[in-house]
PDB file of N, CA and C in Angstrom:
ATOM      1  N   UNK A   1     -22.846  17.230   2.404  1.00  0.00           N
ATOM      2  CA  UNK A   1     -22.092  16.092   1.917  1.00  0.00           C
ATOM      3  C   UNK A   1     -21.138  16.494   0.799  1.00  0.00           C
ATOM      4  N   UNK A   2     -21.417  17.603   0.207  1.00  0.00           N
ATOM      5  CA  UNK A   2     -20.598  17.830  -0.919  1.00  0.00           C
ATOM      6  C   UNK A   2     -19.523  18.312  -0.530  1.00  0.00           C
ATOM      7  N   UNK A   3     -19.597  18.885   0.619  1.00  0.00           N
ATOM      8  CA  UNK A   3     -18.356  19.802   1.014  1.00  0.00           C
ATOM      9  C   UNK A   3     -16.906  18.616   1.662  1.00  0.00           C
ATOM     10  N   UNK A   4     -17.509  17.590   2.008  1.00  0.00           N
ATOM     11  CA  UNK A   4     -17.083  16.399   2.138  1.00  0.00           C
ATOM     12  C   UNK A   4     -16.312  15.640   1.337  1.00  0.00           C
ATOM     13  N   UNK A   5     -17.056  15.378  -0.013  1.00  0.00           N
ATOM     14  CA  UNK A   5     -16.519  15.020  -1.027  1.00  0.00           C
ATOM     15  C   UNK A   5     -15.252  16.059  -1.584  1.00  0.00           C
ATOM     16  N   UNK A   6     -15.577  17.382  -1.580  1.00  0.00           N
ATOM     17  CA  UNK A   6     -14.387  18.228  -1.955  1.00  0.00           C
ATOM     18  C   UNK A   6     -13.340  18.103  -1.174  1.00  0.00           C
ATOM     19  N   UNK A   7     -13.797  17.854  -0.021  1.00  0.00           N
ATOM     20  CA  UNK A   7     -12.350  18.332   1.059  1.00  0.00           C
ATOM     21  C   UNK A   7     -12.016  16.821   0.948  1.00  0.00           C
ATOM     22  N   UNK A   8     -12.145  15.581   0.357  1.00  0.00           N
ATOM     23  CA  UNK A   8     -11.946  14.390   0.103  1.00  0.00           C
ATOM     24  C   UNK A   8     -10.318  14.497  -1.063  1.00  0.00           C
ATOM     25  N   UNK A   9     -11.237  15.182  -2.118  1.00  0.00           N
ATOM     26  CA  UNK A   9     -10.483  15.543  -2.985  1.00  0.00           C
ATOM     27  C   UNK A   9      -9.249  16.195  -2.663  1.00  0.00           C
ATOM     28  N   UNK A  10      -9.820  17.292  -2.422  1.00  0.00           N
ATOM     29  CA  UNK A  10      -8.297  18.268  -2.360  1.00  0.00           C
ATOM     30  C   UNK A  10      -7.385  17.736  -1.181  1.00  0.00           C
ATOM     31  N   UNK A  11      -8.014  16.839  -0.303  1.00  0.00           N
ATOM     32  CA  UNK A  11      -6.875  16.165   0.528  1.00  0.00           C
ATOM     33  C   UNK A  11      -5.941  15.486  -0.070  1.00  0.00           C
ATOM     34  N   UNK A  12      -6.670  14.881  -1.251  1.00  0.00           N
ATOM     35  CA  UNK A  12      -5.504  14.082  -1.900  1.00  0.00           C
ATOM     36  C   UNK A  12      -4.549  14.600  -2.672  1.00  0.00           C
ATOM     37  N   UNK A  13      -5.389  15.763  -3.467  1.00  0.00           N
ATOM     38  CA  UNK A  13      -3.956  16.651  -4.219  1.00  0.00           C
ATOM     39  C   UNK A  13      -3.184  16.939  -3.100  1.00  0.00           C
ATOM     40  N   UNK A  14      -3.402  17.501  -1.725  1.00  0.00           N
ATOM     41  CA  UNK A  14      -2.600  17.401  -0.884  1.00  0.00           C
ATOM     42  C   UNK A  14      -1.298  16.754  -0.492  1.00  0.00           C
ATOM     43  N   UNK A  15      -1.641  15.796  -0.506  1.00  0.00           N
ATOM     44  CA  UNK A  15      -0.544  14.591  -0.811  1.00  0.00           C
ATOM     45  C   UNK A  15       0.206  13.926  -1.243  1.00  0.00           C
ATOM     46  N   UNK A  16      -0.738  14.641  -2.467  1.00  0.00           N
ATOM     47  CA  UNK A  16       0.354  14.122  -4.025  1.00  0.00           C
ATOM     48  C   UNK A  16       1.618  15.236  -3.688  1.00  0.00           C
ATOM     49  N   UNK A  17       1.744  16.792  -2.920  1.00  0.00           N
ATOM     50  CA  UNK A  17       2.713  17.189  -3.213  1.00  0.00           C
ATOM     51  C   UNK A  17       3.690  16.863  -1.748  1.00  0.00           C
ATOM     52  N   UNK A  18       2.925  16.086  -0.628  1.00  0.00           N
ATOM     53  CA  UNK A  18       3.974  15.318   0.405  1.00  0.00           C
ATOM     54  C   UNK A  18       4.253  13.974  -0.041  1.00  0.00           C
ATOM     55  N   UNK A  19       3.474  13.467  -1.014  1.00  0.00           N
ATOM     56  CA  UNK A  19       4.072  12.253  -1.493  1.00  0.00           C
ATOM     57  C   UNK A  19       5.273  12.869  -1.861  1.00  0.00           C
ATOM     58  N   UNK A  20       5.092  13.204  -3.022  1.00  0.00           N
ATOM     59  CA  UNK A  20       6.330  13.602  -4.242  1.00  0.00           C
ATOM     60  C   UNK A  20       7.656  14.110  -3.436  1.00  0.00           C
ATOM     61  N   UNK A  21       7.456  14.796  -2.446  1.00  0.00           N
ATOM     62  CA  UNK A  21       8.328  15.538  -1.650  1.00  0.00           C
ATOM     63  C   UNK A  21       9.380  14.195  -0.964  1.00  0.00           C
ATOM     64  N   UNK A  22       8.852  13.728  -0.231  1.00  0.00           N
ATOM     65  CA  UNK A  22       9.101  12.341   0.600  1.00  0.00           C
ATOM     66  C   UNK A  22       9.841  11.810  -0.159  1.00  0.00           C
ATOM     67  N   UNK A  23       9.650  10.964  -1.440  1.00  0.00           N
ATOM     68  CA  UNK A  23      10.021  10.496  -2.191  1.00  0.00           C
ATOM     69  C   UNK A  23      10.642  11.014  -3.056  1.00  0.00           C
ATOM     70  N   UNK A  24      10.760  12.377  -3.208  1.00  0.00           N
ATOM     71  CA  UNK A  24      12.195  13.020  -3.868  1.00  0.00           C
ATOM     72  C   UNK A  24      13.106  12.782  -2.805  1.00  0.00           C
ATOM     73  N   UNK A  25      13.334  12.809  -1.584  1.00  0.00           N
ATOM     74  CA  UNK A  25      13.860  12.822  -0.651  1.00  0.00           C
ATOM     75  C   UNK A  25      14.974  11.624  -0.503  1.00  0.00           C
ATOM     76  N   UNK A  26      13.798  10.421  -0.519  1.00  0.00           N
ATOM     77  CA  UNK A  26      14.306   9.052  -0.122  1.00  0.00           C
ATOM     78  C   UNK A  26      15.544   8.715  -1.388  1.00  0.00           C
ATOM     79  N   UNK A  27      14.843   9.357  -2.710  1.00  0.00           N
ATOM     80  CA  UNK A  27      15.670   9.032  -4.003  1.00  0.00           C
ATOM     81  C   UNK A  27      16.928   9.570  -3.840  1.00  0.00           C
ATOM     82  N   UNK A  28      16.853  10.959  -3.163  1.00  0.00           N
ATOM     83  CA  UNK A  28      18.319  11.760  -3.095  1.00  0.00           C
ATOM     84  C   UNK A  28      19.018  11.083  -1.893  1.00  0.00           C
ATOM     85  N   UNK A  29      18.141  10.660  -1.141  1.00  0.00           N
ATOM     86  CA  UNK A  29      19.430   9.711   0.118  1.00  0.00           C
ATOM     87  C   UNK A  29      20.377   8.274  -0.560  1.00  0.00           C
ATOM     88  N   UNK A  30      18.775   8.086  -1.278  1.00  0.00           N
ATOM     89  CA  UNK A  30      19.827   5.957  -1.808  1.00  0.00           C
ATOM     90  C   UNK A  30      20.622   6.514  -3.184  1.00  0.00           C
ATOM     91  N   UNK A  31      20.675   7.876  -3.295  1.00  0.00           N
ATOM     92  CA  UNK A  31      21.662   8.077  -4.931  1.00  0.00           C
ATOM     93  C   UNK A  31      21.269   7.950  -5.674  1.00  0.00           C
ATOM     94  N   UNK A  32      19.943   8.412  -6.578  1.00  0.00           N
ATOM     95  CA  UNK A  32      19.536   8.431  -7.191  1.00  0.00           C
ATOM     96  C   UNK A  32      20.390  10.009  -8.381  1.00  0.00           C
ATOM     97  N   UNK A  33      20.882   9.200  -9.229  1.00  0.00           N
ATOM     98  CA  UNK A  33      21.756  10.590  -9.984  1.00  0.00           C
ATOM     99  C   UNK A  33      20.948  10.683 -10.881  1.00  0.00           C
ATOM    100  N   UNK A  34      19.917  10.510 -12.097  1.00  0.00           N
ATOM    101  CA  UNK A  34      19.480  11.395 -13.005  1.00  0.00           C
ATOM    102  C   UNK A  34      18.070  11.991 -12.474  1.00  0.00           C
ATOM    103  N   UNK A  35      18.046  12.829 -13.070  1.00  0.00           N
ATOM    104  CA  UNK A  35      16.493  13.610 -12.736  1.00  0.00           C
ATOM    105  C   UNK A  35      15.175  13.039 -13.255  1.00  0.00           C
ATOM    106  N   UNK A  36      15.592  12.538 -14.220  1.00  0.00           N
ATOM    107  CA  UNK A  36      14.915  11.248 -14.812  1.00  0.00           C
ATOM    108  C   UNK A  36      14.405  10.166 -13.630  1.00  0.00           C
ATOM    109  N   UNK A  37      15.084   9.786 -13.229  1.00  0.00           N
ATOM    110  CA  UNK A  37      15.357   8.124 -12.276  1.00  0.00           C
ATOM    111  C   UNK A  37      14.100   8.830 -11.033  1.00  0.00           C
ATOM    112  N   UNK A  38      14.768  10.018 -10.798  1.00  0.00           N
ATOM    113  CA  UNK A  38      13.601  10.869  -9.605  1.00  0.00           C
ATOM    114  C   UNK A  38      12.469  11.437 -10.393  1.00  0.00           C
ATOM    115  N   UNK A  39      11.977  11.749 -11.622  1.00  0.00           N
ATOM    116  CA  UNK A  39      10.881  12.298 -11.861  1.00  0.00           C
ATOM    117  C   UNK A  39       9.907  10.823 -12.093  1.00  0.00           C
ATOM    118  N   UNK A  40      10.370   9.951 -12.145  1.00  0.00           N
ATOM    119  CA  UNK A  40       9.630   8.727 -12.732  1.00  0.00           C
ATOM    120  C   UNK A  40       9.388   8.511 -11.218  1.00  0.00           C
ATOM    121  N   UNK A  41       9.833   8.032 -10.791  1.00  0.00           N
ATOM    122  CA  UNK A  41       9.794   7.753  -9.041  1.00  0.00           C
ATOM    123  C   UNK A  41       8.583   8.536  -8.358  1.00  0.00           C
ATOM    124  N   UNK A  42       8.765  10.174  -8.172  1.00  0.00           N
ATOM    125  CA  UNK A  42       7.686  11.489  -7.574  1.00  0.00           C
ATOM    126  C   UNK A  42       6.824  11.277  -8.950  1.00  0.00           C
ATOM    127  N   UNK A  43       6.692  10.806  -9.827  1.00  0.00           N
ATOM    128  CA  UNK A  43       5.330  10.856 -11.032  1.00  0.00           C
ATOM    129  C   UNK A  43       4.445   9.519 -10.476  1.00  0.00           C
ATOM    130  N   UNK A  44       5.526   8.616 -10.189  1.00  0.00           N
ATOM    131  CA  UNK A  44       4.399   7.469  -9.818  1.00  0.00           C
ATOM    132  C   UNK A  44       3.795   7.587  -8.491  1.00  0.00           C
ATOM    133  N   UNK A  45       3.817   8.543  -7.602  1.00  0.00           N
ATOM    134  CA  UNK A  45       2.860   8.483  -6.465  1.00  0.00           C
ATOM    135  C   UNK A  45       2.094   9.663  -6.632  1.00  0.00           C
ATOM    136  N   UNK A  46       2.028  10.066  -7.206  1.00  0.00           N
ATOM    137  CA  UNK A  46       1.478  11.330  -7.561  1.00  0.00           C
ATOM    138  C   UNK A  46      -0.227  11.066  -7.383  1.00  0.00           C
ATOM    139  N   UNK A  47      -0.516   9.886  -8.226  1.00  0.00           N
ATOM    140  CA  UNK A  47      -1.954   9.041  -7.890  1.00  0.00           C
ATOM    141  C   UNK A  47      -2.424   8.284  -7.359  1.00  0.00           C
ATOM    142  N   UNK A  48      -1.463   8.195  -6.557  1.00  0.00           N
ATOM    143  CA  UNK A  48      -2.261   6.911  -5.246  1.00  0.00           C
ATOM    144  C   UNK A  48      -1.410   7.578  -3.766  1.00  0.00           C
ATOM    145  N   UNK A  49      -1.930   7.030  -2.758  1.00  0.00           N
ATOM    146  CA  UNK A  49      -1.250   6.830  -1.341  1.00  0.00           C
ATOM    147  C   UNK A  49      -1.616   5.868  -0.764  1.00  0.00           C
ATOM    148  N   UNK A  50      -0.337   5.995   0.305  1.00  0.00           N
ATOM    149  CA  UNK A  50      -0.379   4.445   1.596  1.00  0.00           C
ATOM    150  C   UNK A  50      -0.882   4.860   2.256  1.00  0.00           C
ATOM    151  N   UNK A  51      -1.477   4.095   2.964  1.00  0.00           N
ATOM    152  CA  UNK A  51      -1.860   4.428   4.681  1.00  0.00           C
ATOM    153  C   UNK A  51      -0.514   5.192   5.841  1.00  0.00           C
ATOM    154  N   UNK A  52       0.405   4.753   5.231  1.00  0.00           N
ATOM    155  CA  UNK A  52       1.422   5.882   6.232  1.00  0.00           C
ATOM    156  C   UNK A  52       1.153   7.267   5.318  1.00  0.00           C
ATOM    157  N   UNK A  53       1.362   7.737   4.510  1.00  0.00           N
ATOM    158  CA  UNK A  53       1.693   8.482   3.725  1.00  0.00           C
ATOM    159  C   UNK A  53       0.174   9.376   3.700  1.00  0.00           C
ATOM    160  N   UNK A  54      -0.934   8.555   4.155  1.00  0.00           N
ATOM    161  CA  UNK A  54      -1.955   9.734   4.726  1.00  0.00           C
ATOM    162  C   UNK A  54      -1.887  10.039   6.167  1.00  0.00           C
ATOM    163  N   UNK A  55      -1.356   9.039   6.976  1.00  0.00           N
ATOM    164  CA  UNK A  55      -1.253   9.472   7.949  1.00  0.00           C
ATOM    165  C   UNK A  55      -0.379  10.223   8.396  1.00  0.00           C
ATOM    166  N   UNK A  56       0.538  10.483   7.733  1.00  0.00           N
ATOM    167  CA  UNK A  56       1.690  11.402   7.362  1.00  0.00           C
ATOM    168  C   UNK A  56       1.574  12.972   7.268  1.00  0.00           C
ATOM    169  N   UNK A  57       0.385  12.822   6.223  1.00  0.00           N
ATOM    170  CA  UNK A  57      -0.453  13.848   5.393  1.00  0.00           C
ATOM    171  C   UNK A  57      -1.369  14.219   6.339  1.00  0.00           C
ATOM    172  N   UNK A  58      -1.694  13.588   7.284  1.00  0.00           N
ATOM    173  CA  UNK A  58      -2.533  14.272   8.205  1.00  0.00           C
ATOM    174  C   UNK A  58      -4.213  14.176   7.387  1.00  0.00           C
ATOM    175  N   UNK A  59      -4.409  13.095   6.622  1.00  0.00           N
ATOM    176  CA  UNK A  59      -5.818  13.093   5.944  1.00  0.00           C
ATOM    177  C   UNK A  59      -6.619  11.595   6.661  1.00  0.00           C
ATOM    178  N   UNK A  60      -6.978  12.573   7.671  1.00  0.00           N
ATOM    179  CA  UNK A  60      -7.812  11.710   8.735  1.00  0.00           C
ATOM    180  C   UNK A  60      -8.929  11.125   8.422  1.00  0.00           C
ATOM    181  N   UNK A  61      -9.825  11.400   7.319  1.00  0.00           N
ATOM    182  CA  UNK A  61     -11.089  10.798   6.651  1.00  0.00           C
ATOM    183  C   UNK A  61     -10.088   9.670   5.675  1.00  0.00           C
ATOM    184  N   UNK A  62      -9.157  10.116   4.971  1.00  0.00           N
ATOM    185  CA  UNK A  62      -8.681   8.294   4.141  1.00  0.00           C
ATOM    186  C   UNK A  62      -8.050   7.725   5.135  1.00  0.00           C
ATOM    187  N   UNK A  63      -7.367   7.976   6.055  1.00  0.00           N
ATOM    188  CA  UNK A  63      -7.313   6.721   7.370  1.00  0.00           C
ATOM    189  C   UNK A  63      -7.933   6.195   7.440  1.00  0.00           C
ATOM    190  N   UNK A  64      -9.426   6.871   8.095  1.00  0.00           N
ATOM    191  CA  UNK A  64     -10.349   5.921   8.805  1.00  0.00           C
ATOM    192  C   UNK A  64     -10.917   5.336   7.842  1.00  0.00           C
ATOM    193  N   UNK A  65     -11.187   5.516   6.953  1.00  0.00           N
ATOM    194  CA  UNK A  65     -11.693   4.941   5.915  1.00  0.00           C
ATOM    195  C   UNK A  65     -10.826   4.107   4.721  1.00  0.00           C
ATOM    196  N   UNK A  66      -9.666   3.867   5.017  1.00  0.00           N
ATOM    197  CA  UNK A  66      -8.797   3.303   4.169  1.00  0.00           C
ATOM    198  C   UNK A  66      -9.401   2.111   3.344  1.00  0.00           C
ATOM    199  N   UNK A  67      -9.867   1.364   4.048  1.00  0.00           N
ATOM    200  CA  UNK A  67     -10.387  -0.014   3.821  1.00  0.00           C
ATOM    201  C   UNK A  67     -11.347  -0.113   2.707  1.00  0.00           C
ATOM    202  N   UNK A  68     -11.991   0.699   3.155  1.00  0.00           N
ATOM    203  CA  UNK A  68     -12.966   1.023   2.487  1.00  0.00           C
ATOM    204  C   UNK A  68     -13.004   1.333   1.354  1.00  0.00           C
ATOM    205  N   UNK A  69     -11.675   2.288   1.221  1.00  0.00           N
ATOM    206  CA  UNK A  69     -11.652   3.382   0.027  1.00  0.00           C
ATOM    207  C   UNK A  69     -10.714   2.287  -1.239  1.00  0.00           C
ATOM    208  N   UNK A  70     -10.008   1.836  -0.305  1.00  0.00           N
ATOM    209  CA  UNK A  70      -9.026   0.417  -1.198  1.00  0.00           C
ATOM    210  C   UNK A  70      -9.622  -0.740  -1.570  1.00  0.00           C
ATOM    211  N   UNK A  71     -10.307  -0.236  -3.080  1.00  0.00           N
ATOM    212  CA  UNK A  71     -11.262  -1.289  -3.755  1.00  0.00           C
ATOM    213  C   UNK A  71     -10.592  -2.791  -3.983  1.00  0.00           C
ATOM    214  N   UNK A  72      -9.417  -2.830  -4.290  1.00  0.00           N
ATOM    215  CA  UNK A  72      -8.184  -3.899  -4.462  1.00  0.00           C
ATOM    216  C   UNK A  72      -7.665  -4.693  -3.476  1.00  0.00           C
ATOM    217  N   UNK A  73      -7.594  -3.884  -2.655  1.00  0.00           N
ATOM    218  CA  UNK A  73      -6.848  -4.054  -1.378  1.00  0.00           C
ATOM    219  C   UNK A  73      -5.277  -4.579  -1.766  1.00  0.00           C
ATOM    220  N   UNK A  74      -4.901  -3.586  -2.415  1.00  0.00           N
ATOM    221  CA  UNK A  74      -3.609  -3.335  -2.495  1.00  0.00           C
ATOM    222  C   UNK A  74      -2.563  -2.641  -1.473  1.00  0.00           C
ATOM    223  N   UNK A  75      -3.335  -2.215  -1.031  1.00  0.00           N
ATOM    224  CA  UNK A  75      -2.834  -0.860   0.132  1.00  0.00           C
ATOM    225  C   UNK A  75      -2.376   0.184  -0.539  1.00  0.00           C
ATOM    226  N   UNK A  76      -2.944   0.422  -1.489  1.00  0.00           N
ATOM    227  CA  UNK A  76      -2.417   1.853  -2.252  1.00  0.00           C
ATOM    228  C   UNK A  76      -3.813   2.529  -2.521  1.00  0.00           C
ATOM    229  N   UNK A  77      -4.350   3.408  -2.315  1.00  0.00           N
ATOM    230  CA  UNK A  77      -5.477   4.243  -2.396  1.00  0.00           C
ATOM    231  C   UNK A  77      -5.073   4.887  -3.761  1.00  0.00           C
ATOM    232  N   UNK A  78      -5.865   5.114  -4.714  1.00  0.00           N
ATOM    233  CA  UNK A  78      -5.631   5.842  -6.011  1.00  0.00           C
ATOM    234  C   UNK A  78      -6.325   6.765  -6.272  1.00  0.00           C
ATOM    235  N   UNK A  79      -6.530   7.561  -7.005  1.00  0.00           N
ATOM    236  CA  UNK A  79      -7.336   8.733  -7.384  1.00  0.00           C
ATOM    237  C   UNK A  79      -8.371   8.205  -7.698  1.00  0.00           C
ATOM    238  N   UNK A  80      -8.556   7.076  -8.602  1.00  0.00           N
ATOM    239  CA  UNK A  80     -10.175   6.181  -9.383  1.00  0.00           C
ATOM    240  C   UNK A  80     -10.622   6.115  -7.834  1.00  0.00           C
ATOM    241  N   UNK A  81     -10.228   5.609  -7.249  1.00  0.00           N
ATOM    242  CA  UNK A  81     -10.379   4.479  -6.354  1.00  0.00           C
ATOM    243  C   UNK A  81     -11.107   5.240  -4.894  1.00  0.00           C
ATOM    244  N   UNK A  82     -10.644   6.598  -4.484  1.00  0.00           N
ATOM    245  CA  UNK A  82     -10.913   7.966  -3.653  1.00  0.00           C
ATOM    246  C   UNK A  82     -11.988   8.486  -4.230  1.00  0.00           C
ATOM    247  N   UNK A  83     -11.990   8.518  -5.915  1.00  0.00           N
ATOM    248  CA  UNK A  83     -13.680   9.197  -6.943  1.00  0.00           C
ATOM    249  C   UNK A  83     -14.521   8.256  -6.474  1.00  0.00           C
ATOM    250  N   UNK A  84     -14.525   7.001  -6.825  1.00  0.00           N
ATOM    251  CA  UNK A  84     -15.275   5.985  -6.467  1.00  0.00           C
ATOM    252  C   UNK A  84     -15.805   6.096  -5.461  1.00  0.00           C
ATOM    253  N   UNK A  85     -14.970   5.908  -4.563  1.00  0.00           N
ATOM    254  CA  UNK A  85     -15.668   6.261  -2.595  1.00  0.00           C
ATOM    255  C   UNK A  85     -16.604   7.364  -2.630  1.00  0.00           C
ATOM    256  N   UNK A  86     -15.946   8.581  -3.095  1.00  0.00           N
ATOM    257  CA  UNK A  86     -16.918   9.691  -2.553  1.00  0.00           C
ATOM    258  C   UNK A  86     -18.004   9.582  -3.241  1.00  0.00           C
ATOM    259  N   UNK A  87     -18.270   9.295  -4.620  1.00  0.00           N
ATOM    260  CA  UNK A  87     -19.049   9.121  -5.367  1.00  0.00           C
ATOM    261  C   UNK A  87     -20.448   8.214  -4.449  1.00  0.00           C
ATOM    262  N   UNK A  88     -20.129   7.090  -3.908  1.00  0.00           N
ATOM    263  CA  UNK A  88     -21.125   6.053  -3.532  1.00  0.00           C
ATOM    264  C   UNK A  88     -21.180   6.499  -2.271  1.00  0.00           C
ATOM    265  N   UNK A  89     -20.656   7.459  -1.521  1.00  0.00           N
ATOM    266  CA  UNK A  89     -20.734   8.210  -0.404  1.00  0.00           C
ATOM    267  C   UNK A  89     -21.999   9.460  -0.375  1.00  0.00           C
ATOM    268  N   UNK A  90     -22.149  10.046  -1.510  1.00  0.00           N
ATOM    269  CA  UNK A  90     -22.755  11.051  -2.109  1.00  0.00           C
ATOM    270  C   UNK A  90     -24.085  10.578  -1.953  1.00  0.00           C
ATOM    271  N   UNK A  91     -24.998  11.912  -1.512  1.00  0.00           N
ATOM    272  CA  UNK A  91     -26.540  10.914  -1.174  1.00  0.00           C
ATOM    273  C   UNK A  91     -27.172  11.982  -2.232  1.00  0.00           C
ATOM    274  N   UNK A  92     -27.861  11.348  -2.747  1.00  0.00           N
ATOM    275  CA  UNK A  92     -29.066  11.661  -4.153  1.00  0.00           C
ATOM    276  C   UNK A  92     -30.309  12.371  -3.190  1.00  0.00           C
ATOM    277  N   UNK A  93     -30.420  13.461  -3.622  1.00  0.00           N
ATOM    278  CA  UNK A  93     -31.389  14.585  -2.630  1.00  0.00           C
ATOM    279  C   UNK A  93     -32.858  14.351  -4.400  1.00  0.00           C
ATOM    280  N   UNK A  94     -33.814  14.146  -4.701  1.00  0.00           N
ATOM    281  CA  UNK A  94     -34.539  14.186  -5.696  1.00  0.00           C
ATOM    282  C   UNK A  94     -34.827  15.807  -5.676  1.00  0.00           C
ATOM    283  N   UNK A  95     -35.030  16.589  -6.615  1.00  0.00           N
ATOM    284  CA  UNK A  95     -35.531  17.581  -6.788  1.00  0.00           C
ATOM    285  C   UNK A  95     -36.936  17.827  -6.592  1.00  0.00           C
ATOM    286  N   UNK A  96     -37.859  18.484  -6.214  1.00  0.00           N
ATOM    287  CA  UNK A  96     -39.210  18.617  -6.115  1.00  0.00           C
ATOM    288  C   UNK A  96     -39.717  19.790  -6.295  1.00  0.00           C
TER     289      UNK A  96
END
């Protein structure tokens, strides 16, 4: 299960750098002229994703589990919000 939870994780740093990418992208098509206007823009997805934007990402466990993982139901999955999941996902083994 742990290995689960990691590959949970690092899917999402994953994403944060096809988010950011995408969305540097879209900024340089609608004219976005300061670097400013685009670093604020690629900073704010940096911690969350959409459901396109994993499916995008190719992170087939927050698909199927989107719902789930979107405590708000905002449709934005966040980093708290992905800890949270795996966290209550995580099964307690007692030591003996």
């Amino acid at each position: 299960m742990n290995a689960k939870l990691i590959g949970l994780l690092a899917i999402l740093l994953g994403a944060n750098i096809v988010a950011a990418q995408s969305l540097t992208t879209a900024a340089l098509e609608h004219g976005a002229q300061s670097k400013s206007t685009m670093y604020s823009m690629t900073t704010a997805s940096r911690d969350s994703v959409t459901k396109s934007q994993a499916k995008a990402a190719r992170m087939d466990i927050v698909v199927d589990n989107f719902e789930k993982i979107d405590a708000n139901n905002d449709g934005i999955v966040t980093r708290n919000e992905l800890r949270a999941y795996a966290l209550s996902m995580r099964r307690h083994v007692p030591l003996t």
